[in-house]
Protein backbone atom coordinates (compact mmCIF):
# COMPACT_ATOMS: atom_id res chain seq x y z
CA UNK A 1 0.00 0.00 0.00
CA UNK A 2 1.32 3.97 -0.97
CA UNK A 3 0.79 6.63 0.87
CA UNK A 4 -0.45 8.56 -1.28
CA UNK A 5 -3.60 10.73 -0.34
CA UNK A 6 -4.88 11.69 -4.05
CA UNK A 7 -4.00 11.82 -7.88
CA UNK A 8 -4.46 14.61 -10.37
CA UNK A 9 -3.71 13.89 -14.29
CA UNK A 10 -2.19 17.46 -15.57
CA UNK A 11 -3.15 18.14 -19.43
CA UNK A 12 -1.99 20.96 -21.26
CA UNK A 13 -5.06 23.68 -22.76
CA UNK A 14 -4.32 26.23 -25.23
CA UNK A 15 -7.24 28.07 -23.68
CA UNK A 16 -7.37 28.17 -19.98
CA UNK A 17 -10.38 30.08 -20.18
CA UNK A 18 -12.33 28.53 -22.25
CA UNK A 19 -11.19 25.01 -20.55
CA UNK A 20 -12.69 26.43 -17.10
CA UNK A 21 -15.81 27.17 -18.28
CA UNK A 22 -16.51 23.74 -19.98
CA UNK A 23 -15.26 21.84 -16.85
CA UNK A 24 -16.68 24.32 -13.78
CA UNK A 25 -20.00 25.06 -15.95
CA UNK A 26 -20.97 22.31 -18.16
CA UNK A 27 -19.34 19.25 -16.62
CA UNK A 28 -20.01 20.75 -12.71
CA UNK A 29 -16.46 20.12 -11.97
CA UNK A 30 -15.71 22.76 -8.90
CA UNK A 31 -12.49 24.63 -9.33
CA UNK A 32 -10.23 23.53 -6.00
CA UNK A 33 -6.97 25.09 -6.87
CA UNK A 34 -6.57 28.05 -8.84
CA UNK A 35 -2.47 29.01 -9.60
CA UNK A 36 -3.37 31.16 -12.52
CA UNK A 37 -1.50 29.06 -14.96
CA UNK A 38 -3.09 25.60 -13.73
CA UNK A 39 -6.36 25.12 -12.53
CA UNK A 40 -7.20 21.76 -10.71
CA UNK A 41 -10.64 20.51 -11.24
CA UNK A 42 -12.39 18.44 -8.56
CA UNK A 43 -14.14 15.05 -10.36
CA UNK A 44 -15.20 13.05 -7.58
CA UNK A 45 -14.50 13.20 -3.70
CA UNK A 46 -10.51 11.92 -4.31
CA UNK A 47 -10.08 12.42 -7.96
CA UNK A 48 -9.07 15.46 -9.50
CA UNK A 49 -8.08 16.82 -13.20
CA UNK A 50 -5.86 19.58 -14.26
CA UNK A 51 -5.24 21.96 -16.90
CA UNK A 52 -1.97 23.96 -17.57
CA UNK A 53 -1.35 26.76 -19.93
CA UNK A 54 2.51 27.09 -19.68
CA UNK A 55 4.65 24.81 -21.30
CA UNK A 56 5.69 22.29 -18.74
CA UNK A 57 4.90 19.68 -21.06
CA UNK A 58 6.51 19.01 -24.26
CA UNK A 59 3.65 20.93 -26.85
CA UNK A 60 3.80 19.13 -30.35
CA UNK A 61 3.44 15.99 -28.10
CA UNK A 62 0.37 16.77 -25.98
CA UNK A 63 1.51 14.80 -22.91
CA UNK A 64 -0.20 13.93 -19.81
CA UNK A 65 1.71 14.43 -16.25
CA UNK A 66 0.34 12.43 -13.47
CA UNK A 67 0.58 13.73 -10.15
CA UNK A 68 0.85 11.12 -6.94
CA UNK A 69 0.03 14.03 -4.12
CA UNK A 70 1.64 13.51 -0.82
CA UNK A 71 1.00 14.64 2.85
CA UNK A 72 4.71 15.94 3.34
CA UNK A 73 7.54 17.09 2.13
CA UNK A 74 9.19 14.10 4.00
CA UNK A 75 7.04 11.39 2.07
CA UNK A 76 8.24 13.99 -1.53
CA UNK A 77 11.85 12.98 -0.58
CA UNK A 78 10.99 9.48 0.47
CA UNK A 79 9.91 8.42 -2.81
CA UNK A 80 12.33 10.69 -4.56
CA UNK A 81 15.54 7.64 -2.90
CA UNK A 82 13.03 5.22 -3.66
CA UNK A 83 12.88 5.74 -7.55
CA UNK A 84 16.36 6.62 -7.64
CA UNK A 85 17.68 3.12 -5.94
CA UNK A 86 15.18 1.55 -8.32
CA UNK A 87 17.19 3.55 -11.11
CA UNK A 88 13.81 5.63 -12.54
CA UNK A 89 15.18 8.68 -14.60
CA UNK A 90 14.66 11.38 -12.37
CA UNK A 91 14.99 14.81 -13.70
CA UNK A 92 16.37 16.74 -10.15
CA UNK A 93 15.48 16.45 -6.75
CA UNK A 94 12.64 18.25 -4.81
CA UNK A 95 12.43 21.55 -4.26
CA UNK A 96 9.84 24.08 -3.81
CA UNK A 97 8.01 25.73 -6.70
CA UNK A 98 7.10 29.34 -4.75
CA UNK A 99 5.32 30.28 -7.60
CA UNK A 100 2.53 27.07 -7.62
CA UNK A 101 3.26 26.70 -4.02
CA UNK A 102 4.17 23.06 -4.01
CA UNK A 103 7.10 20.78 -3.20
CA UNK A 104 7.66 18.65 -5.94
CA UNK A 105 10.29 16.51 -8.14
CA UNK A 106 9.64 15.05 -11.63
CA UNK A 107 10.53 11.63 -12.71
CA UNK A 108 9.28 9.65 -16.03
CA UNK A 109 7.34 5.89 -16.46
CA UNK A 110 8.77 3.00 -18.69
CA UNK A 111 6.50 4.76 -21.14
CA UNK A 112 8.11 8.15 -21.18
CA UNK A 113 4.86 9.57 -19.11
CA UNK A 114 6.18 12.83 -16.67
CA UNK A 115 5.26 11.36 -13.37
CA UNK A 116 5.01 13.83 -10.58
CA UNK A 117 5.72 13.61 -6.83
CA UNK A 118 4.30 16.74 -4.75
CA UNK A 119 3.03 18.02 -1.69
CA UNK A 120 0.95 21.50 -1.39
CA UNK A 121 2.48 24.21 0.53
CA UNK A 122 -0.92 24.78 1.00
CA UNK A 123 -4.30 23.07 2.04
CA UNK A 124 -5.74 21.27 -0.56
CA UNK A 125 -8.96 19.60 -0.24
């Protein structure tokens, strides 16, 4: 068993604007975390879905990032050795991202998916 407490899947939208209003209006997804470039969509009580306008994804290839969200920055660097004794490419270690206000490293799947290890610097639902 993780110890993980939720997931997000991050996709990239060329109109963040446009994306809100379809997911927050039409599809009745509530909007739980707004960082002006990302918005995180609530789904169901532990599933959530986010869109990004910035280019932390590669463009011309349209990929997905999924997010394992963690309750500390301990449990961030935990699974950072973890991945690294199990030789995962991992792009750096954790830091802090002041600007989304999250502590967070990147690694990548067997597939060449961006996997995502964070913890919020702030509540999240």
């Amino acid at each position: 068993m993780n110890n993980f407490t939720s997931g997000i899947t991050f996709l990239q939208t060329e109109n963040l604007e446009e994306t809100t209003k379809f997911y927050s209006e039409i599809m009745k997804c509530p909007v739980v975390v707004d960082q002006g470039q990302c918005k995180i969509f609530q789904i169901t009580k532990e599933s959530y879905i986010g869109f990004c306008s910035h280019d932390f994804l590669e463009k011309e290839q349209k990929r997905i990032c999924l997010t394992f969200v963690c309750d500390s920055k301990k449990e961030v660097d935990e699974w950072y050795e973890i991945l690294k004794d199990k030789e995962v490419k991992v792009k750096e270690p954790p830091k802090e991202n002041t600007k989304f206000k999250i502590y967070n490293f990147f690694a990548n799947d067997p597939n060449g998916f961006l996997v995502e290890v964070q913890y919020f610097l702030h509540p999240f639902p």
